[in-house]
C-alpha atoms as a PDB file:
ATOM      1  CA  UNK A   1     133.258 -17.441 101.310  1.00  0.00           C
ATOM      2  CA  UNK A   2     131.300 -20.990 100.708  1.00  0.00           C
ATOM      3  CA  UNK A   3     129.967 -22.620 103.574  1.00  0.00           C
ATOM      4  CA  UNK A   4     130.701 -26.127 102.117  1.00  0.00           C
ATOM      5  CA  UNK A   5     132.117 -27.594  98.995  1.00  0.00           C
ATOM      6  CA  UNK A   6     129.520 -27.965  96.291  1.00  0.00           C
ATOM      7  CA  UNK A   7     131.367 -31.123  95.196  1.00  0.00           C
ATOM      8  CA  UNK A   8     129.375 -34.421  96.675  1.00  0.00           C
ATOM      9  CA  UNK A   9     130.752 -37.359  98.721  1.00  0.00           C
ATOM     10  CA  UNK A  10     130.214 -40.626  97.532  1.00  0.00           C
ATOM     11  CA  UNK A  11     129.603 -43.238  99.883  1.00  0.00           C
ATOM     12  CA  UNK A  12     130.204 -46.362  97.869  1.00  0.00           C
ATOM     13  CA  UNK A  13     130.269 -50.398  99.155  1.00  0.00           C
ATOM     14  CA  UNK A  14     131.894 -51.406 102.060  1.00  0.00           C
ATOM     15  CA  UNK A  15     131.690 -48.491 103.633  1.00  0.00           C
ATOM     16  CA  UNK A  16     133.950 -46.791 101.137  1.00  0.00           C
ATOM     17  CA  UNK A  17     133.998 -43.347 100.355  1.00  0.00           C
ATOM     18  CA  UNK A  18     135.387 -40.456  97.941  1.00  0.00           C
ATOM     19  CA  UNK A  19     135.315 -36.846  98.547  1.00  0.00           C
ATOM     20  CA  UNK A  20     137.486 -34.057  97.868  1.00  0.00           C
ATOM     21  CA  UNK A  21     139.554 -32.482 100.366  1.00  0.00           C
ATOM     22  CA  UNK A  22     142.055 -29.595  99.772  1.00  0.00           C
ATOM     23  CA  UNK A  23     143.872 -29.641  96.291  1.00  0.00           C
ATOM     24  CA  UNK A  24     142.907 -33.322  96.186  1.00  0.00           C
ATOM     25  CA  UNK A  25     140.718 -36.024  96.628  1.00  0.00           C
ATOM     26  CA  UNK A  26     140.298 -38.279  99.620  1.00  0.00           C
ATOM     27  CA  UNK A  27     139.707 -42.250  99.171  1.00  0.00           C
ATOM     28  CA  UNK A  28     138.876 -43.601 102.510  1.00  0.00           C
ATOM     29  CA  UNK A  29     138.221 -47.448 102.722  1.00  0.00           C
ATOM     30  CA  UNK A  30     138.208 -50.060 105.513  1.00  0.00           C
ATOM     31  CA  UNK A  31     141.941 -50.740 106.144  1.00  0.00           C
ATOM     32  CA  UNK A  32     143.544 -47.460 104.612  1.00  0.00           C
ATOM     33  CA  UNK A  33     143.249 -43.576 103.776  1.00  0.00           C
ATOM     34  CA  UNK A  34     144.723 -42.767 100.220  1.00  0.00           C
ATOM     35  CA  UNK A  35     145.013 -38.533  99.517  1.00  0.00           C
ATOM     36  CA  UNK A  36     145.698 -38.244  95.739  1.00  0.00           C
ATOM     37  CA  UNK A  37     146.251 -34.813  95.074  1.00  0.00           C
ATOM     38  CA  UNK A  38     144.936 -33.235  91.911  1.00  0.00           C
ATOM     39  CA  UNK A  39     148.382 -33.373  90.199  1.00  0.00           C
ATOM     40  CA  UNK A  40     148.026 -36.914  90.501  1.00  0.00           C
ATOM     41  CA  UNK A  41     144.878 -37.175  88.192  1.00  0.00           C
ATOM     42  CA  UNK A  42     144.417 -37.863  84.755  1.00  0.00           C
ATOM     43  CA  UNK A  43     140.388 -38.080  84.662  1.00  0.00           C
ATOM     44  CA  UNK A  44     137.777 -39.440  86.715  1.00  0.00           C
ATOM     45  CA  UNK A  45     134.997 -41.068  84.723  1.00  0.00           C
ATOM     46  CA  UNK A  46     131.479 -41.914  85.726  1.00  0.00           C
ATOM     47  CA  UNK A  47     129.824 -45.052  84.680  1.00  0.00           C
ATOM     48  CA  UNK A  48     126.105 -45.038  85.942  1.00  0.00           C
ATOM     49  CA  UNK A  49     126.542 -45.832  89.898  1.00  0.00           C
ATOM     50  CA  UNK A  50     130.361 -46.070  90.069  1.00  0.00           C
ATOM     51  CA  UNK A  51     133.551 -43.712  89.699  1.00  0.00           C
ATOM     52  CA  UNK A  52     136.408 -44.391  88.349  1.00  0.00           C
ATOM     53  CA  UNK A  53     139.843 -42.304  89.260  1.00  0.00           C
ATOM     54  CA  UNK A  54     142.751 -42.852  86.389  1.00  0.00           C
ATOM     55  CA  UNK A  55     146.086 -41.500  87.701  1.00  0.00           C
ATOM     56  CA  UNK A  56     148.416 -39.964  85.360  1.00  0.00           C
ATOM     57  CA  UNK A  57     151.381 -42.432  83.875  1.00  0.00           C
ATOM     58  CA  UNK A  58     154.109 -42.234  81.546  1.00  0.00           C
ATOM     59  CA  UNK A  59     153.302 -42.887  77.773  1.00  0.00           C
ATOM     60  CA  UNK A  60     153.032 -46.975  77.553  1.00  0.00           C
ATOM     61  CA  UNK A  61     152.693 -47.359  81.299  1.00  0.00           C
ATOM     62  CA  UNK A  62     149.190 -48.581  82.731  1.00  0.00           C
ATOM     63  CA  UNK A  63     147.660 -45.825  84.273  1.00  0.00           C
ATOM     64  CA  UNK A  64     146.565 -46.557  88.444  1.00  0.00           C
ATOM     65  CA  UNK A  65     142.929 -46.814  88.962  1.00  0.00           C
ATOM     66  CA  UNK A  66     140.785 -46.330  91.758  1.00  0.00           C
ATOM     67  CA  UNK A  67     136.798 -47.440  91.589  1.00  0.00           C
ATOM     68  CA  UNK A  68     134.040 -46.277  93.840  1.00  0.00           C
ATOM     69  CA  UNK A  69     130.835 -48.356  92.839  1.00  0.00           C
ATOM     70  CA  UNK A  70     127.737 -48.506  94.426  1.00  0.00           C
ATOM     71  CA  UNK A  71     126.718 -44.855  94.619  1.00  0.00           C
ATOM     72  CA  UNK A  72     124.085 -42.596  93.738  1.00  0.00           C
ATOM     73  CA  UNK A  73     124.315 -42.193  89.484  1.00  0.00           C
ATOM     74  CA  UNK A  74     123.497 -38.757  89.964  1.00  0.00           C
ATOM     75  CA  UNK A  75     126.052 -37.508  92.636  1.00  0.00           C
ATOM     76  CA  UNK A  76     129.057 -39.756  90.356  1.00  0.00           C
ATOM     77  CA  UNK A  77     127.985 -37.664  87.422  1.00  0.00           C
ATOM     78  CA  UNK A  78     127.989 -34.557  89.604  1.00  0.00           C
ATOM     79  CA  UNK A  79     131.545 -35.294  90.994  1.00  0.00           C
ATOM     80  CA  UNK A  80     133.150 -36.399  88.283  1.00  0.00           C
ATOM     81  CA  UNK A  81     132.139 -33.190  86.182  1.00  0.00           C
ATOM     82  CA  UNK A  82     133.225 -30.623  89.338  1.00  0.00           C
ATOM     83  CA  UNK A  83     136.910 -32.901  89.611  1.00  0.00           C
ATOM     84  CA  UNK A  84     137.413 -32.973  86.042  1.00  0.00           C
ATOM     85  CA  UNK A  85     136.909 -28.772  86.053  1.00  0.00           C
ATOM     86  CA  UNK A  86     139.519 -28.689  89.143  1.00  0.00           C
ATOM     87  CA  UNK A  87     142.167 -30.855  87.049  1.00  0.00           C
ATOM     88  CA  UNK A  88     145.153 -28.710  86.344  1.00  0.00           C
ATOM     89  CA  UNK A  89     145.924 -27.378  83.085  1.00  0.00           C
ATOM     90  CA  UNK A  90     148.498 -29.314  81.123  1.00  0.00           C
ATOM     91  CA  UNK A  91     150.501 -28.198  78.173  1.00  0.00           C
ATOM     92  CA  UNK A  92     150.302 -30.108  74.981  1.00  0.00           C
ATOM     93  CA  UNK A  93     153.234 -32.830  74.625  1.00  0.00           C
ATOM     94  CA  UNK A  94     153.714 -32.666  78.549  1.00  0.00           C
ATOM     95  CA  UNK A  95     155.404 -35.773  79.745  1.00  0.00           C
ATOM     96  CA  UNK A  96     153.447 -37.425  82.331  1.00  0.00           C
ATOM     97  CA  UNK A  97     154.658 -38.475  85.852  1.00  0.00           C
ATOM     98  CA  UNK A  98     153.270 -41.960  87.246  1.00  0.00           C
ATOM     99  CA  UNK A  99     150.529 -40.164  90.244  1.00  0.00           C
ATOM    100  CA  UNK A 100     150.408 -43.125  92.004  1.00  0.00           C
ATOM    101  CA  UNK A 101     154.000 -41.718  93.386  1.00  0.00           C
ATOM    102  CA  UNK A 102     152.002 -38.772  94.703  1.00  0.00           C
ATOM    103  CA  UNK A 103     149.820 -40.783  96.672  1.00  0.00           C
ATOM    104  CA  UNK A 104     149.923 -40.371 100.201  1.00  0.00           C
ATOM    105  CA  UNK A 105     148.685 -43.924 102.144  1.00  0.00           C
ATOM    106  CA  UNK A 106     147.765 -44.173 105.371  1.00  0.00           C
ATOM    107  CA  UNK A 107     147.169 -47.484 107.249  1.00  0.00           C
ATOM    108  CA  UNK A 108     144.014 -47.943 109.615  1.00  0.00           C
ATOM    109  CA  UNK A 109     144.988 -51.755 110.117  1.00  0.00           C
ATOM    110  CA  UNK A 110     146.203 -51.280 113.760  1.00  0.00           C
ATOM    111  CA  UNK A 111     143.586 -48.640 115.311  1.00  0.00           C
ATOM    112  CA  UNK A 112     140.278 -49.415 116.666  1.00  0.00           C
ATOM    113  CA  UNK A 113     138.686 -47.778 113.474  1.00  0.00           C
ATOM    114  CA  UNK A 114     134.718 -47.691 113.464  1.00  0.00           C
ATOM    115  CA  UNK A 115     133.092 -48.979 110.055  1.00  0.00           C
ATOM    116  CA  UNK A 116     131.748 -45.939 108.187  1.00  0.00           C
ATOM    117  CA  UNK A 117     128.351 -45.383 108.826  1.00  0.00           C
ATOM    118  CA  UNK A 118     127.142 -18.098  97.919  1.00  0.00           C
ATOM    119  CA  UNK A 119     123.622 -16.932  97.255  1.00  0.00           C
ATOM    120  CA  UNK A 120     121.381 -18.171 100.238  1.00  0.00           C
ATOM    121  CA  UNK A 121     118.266 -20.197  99.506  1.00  0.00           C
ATOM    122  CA  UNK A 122     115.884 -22.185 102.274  1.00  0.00           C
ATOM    123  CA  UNK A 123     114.999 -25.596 101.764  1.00  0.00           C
ATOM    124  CA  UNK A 124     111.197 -26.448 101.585  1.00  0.00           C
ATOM    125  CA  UNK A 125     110.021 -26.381 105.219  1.00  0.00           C
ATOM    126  CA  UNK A 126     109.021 -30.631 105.765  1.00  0.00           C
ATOM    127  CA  UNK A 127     105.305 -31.765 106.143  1.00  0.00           C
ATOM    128  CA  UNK A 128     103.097 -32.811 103.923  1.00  0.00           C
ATOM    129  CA  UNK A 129     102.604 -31.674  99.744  1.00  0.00           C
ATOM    130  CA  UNK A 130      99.963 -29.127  99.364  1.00  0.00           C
ATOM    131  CA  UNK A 131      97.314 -32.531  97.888  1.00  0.00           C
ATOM    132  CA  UNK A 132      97.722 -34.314 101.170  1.00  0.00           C
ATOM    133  CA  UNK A 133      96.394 -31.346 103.133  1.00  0.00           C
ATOM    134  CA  UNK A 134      93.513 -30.764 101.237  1.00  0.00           C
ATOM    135  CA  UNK A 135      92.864 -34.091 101.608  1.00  0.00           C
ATOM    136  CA  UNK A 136      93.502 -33.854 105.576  1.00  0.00           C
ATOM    137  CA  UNK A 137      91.144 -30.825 105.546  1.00  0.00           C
ATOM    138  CA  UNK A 138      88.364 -32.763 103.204  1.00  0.00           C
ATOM    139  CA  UNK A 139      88.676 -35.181 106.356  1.00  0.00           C
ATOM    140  CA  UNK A 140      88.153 -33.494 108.947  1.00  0.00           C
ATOM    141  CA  UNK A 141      84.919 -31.806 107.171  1.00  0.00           C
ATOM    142  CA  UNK A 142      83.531 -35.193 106.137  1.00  0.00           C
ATOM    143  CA  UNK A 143      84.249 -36.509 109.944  1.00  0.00           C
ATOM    144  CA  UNK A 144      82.229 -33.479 110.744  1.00  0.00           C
ATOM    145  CA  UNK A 145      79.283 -34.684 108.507  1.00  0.00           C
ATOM    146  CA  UNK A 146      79.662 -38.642 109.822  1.00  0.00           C
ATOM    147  CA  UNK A 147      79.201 -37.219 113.263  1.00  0.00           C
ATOM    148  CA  UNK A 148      75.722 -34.968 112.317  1.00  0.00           C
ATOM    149  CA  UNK A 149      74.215 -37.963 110.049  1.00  0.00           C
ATOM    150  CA  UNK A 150      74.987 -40.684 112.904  1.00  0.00           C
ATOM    151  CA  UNK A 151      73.706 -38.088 115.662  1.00  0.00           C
ATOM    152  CA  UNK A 152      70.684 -37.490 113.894  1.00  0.00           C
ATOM    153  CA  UNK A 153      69.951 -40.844 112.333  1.00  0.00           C
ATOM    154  CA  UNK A 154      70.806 -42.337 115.590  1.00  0.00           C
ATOM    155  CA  UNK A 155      69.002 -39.784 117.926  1.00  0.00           C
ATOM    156  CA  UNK A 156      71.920 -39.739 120.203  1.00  0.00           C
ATOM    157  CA  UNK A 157      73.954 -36.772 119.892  1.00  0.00           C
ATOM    158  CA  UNK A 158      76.319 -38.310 122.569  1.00  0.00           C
ATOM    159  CA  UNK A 159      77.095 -41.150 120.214  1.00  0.00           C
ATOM    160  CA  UNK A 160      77.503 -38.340 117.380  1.00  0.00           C
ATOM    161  CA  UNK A 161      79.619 -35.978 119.515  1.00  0.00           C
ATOM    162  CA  UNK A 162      82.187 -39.060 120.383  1.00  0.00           C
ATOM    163  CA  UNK A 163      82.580 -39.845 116.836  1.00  0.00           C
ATOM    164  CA  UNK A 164      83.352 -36.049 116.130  1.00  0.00           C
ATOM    165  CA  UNK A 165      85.746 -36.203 118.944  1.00  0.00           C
ATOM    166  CA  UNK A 166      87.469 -39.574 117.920  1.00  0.00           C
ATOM    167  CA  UNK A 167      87.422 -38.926 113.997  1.00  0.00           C
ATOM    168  CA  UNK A 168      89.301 -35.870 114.095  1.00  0.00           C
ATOM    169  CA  UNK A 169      91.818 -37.747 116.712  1.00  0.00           C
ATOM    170  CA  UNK A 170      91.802 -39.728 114.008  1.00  0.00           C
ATOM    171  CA  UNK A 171      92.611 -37.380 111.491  1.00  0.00           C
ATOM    172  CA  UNK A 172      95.306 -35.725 113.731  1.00  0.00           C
ATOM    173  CA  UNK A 173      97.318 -39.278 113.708  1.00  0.00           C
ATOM    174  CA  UNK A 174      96.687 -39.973 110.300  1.00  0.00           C
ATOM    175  CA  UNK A 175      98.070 -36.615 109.521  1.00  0.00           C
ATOM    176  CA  UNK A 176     100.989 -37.336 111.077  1.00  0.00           C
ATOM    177  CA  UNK A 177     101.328 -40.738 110.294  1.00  0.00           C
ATOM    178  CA  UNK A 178     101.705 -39.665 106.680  1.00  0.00           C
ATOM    179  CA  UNK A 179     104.261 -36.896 107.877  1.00  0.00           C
ATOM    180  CA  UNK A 180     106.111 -39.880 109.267  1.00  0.00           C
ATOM    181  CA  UNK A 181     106.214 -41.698 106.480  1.00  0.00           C
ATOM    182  CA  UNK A 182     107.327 -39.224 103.995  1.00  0.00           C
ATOM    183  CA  UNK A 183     110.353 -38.690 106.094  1.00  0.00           C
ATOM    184  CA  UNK A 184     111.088 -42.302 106.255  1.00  0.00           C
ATOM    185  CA  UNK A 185     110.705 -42.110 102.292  1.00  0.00           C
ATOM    186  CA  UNK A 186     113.036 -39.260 101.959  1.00  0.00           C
ATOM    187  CA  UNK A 187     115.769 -40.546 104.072  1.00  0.00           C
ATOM    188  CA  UNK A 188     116.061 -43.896 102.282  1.00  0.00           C
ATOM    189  CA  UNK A 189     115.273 -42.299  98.596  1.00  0.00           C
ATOM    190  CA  UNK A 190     118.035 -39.558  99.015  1.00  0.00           C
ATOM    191  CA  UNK A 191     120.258 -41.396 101.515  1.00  0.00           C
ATOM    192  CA  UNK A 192     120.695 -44.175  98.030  1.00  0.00           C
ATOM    193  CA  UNK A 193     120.346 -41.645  94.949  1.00  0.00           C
ATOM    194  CA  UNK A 194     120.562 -38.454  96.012  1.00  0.00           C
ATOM    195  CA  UNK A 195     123.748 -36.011  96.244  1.00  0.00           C
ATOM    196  CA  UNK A 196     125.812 -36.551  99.222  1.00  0.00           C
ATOM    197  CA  UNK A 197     127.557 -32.727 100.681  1.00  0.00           C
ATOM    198  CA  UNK A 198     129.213 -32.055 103.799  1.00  0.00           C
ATOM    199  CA  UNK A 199     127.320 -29.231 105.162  1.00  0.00           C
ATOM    200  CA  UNK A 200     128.311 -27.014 108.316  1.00  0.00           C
ATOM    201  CA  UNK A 201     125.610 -26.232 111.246  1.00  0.00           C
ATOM    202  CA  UNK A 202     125.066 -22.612 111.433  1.00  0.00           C
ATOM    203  CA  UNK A 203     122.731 -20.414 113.835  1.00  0.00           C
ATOM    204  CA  UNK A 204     120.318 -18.689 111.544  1.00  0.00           C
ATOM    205  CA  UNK A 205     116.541 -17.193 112.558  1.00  0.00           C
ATOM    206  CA  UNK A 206     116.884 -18.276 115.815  1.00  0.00           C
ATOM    207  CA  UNK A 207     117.563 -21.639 115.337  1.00  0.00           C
ATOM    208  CA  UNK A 208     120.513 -24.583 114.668  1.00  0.00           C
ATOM    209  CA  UNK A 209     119.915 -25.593 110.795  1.00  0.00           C
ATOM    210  CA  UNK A 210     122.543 -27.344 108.514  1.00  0.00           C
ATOM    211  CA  UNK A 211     123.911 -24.818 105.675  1.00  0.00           C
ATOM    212  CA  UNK A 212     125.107 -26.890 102.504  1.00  0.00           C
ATOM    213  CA  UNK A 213     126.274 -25.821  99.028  1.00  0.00           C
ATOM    214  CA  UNK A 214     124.260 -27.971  96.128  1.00  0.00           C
ATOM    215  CA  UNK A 215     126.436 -28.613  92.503  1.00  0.00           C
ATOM    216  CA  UNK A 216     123.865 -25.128  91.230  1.00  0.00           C
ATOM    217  CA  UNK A 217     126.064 -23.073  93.857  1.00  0.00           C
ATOM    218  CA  UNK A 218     123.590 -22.193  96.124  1.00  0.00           C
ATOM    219  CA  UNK A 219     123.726 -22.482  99.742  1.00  0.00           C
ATOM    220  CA  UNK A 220     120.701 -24.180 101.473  1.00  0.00           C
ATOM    221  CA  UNK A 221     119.506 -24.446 104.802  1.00  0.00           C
ATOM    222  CA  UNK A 222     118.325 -27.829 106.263  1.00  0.00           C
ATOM    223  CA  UNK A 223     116.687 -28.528 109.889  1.00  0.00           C
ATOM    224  CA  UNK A 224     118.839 -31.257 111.976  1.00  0.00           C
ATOM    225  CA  UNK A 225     121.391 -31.609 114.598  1.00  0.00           C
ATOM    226  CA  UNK A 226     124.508 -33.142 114.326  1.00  0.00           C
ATOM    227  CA  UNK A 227     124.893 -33.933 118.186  1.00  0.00           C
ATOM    228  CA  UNK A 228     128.458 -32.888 117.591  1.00  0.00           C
ATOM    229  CA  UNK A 229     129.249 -35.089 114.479  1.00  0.00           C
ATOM    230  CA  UNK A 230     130.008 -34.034 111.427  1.00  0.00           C
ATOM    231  CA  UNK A 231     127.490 -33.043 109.082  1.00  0.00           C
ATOM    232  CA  UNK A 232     126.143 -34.680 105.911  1.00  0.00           C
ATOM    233  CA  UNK A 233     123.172 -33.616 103.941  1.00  0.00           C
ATOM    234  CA  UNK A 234     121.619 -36.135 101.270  1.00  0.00           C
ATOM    235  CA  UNK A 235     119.708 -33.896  98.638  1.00  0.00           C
ATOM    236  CA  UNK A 236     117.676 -34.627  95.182  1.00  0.00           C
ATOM    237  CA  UNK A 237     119.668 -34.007  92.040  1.00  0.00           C
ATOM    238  CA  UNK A 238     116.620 -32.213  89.913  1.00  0.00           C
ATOM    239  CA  UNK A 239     115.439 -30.620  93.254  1.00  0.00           C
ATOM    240  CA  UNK A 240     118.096 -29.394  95.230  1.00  0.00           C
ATOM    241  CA  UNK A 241     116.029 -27.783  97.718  1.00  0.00           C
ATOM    242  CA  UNK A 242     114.585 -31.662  98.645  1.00  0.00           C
ATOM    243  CA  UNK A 243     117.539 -32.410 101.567  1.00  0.00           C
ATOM    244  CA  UNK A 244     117.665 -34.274 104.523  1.00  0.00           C
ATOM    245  CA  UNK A 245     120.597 -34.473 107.311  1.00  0.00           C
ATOM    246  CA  UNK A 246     122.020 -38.448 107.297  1.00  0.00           C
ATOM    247  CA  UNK A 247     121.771 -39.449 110.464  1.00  0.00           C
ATOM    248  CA  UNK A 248     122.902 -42.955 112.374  1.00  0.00           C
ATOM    249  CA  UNK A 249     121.333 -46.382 112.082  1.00  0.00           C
ATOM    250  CA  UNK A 250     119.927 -45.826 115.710  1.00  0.00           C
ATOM    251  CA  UNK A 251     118.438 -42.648 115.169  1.00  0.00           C
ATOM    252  CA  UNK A 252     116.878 -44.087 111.800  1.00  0.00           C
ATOM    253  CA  UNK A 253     115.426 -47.412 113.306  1.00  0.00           C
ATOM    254  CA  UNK A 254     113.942 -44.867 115.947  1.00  0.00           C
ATOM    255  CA  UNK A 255     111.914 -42.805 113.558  1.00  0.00           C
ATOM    256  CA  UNK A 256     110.727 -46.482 111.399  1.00  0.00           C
ATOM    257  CA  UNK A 257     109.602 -47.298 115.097  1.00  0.00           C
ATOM    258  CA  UNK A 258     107.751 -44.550 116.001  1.00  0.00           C
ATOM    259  CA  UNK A 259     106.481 -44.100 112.119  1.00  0.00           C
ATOM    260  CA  UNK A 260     104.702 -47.834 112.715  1.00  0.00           C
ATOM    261  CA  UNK A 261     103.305 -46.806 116.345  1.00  0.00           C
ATOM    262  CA  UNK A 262     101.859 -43.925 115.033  1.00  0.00           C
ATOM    263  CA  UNK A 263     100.530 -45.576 111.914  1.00  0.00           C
ATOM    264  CA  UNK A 264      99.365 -48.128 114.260  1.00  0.00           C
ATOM    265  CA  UNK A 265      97.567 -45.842 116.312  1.00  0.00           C
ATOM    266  CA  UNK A 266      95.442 -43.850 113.343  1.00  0.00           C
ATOM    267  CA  UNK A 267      94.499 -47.335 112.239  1.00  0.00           C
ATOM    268  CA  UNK A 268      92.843 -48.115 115.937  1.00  0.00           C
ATOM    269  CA  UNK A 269      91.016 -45.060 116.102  1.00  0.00           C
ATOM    270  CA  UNK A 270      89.934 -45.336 112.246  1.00  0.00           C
ATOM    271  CA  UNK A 271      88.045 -49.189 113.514  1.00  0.00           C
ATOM    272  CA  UNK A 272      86.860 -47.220 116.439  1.00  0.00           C
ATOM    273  CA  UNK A 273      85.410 -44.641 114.427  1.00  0.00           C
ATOM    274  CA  UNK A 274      83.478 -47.214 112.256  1.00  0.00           C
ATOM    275  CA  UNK A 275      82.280 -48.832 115.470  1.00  0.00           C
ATOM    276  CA  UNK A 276      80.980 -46.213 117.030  1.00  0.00           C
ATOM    277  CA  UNK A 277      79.364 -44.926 113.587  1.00  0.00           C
ATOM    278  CA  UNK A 278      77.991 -48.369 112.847  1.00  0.00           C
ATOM    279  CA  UNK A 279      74.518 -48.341 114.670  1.00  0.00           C
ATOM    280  CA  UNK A 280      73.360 -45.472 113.217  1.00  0.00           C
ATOM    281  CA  UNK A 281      73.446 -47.141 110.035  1.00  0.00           C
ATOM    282  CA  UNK A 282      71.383 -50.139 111.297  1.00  0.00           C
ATOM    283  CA  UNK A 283      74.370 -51.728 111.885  1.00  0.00           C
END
């Protein structure tokens, strides 16, 4: 049995979104719910970053439309394709009901709503791409040399010891500095073009991780805790195993924040490093 539908949700403007749900599709937007079951459904089309959702109508009446705009082109191309397969069959000649009948509305006006914010395969454990390690590496072996040449050329191997020591700190926060940074990326790269899936935490190894089905059919495996929320996983459209877990506005400020600090940090101990280096270089 699939762990999540394969079909994405598309989080449009205003804090609308489409998904499918059941035998039909769910429009949610900021003062209503509207279920239009399949039946209902001519065609959906895609037009680069927006969906379109024609209901069926008699022959001469104008058909009921539905946009979603403002969402990833990818994931509108995706979900109109996987709808369109789910359409029912119709016979040749069949006379067509109007769907917006079948529509099912349901008013959010009065509550206290909130605005909107298969064949197993791992996704790519995060850190950094195999370059940026060899370059971390090639650091930490020319911080080794710095500390040698200013030791020597200096004659004080204290001096050249505490630049070993604070270069390699150095290295350590630039390392994850850059770790920081590509997660920042990835969250607002996927979070605006990528393919949106509901995904389901599972136990697995040992550990909590996020299990979601990409359009391919293969279930994935994502780090991430949804706290008790549902879960959504954002993931690239030509590399499916490239996912993150959308998380809150809170929790996303909070990793920007500590991304800077960090960054902040590697750049204080990269002009102590030069200081400390400095003399030996008649400095």
């Amino acid at each position: 049995m699939s762990i999540s539908s394969p079909i994405p949700v598309l989080q449009g403007d205003r804090g609308t979104e489409l998904r499918s749900e059941g035998e039909g599709l769910l429009l949610c937007r900021a003062d209503d719910e509207l279920r239009i079951p399949l039946t209902a459904i001519a065609v959906v089309r895609a037009d680069r970053r927006a969906v379109a959702v024609e209901l069926t109508a008699p022959t001469g009446a104008e058909p009921t439309v539905y946009r979603v705009t403002d969402v990833s082109a990818a994931a509108a191309t995706a979900f109109a394709d996987a709808v369109n397969a789910a359409l029912p069959e119709r016979s040749e000649g069949e006379p067509l009901i109007d769907g917006s009948t079948l529509v099912v509305t349901r008013s959010l006006v009065s509550g206290d709503g909130e605005d909107g914010m298969d064949e197993d395969e791992d996704v790519r454990q995060r850190g950094l791409p195999t370059p940026a390690k060899w370059a971390t590496w090639a650091a930490v072996g020319a911080i080794a040399v710095l500390a040698v040449v200013v030791g020597v050329a200096d004659r004080n191997w204290g001096r050249g010891i505490a630049t070993l020591l604070l270069g390699e700190l150095g290295v350590g926060a630039s390392f994850l500095a850059w770790a920081g940074l590509t997660t920042v990326w990835e969250d607002w790269y996927l979070r605006r073009h990528g393919i949106t899936v509901e995904a389901r935490q599972v136990y697995r190894n040992g550990t909590d991780t996020n299990a979601y089905t990409a359009t391919d059919g293969v279930t994935r495996h994502v780090g991430g805790t949804d706290k008790g929320r549902p879960v959504r996983v954002a993931y690239h459209p030509r590399k499916p195993g490239t996912a993150v877990v959308l998380t809150g506005l809170g929790d996303r400020i909070g990793g920007l924040v500590l991304f800077l600090v960090v960054a902040g940090i590697a750049g204080l101990i990269a002009w102590g490093v030069v200081a400390l280096a400095q003399p030996a270089f008649g400095g």
